[in-house]
Protein backbone atom coordinates (compact mmCIF):
# COMPACT_ATOMS: atom_id res chain seq x y z
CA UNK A 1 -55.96 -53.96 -48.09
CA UNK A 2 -54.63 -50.25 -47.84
CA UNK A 3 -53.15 -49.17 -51.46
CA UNK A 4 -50.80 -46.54 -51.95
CA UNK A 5 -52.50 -42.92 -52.47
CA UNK A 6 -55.58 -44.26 -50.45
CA UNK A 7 -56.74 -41.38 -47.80
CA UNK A 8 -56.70 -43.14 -44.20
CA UNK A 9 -57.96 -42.18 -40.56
CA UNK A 10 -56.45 -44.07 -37.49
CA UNK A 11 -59.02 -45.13 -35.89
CA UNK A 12 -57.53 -44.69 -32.32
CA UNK A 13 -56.19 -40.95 -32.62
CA UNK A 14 -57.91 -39.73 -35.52
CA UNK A 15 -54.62 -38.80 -37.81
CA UNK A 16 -55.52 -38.05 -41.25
CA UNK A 17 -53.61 -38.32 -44.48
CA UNK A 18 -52.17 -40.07 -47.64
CA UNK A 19 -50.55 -43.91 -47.42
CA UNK A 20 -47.39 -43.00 -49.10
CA UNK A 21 -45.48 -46.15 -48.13
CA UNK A 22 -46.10 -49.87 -47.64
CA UNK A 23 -43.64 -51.92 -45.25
CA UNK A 24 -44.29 -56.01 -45.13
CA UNK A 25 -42.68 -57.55 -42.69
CA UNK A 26 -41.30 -61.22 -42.66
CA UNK A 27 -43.45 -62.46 -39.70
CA UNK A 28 -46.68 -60.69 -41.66
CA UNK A 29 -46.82 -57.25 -39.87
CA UNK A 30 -47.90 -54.67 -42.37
CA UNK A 31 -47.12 -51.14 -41.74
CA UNK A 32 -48.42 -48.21 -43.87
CA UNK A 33 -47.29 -44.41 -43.46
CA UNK A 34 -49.52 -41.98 -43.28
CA UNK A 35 -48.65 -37.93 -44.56
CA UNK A 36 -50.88 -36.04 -43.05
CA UNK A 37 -52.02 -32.61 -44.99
CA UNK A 38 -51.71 -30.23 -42.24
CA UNK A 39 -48.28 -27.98 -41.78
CA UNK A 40 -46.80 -27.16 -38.31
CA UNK A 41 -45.11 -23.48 -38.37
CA UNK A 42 -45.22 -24.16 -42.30
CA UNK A 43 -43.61 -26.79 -42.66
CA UNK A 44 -45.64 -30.41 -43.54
CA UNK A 45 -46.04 -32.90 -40.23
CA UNK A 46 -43.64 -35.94 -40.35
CA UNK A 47 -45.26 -38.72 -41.67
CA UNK A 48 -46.65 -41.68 -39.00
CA UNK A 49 -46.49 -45.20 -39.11
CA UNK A 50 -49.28 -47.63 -38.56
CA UNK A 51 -50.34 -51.16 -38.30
CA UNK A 52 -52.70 -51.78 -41.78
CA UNK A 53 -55.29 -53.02 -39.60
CA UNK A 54 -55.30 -49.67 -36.89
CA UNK A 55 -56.33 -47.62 -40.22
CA UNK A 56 -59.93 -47.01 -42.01
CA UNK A 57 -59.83 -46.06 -45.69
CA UNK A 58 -61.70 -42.86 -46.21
CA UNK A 59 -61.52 -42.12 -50.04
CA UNK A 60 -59.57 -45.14 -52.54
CA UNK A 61 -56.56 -43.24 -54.11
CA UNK A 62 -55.42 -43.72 -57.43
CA UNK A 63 -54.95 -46.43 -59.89
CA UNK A 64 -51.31 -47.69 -59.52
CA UNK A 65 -49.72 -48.92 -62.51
CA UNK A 66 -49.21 -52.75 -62.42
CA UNK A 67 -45.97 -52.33 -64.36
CA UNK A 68 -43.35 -49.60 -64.27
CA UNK A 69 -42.84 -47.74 -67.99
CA UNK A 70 -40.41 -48.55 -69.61
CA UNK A 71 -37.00 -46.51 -68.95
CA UNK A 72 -34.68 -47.61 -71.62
CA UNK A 73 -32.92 -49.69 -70.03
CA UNK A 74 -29.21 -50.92 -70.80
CA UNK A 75 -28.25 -49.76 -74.40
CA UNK A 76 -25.99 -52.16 -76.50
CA UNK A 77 -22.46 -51.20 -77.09
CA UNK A 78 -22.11 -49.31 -80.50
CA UNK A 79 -21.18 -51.43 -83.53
CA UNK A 80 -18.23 -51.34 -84.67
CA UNK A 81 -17.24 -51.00 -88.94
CA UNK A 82 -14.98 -54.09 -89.98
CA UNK A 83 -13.65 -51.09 -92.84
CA UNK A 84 -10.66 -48.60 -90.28
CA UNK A 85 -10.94 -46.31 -93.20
């Protein structure tokens, strides 16, 4: 399985780059998109997508978290004093 961060080739025209997104579809296609490194008139290429199974995973990325940190959250409504003075 191709993880997010993982450095991929497509194997049938040789594109080269990060996975930086992860599509699953209802009928079990799996797309990943691929950012390549190189820039075109300096500017970075537009990312590509792929079938999972059309791409080769050069060098594992990193560790993604298995849960997202914590952000707070909803806060509780201040409390109220009983006392109006």
């Amino acid at each position: 399985m191709v993880r997010l961060g993982d450095q991929v080739s497509d194997r049938l025209t040789g594109l080269t780059g990060t996975v930086t997104s992860r599509a699953e579809w209802l009928y079990g296609c799996v797309r990943v998109a691929v950012q390549p490194r190189e820039l075109k008139d300096g500017q970075p290429v537009n990312e590509q997508w792929f079938d999972e199974e059309r791409v080769e995973v050069t060098t594992a990325g990193v560790e993604q978290p298995k849960t997202a940190p914590a952000t707070g959250g909803p806060q509780r409504d201040p409390a109220r004093s009983d006392d109006p003075g």
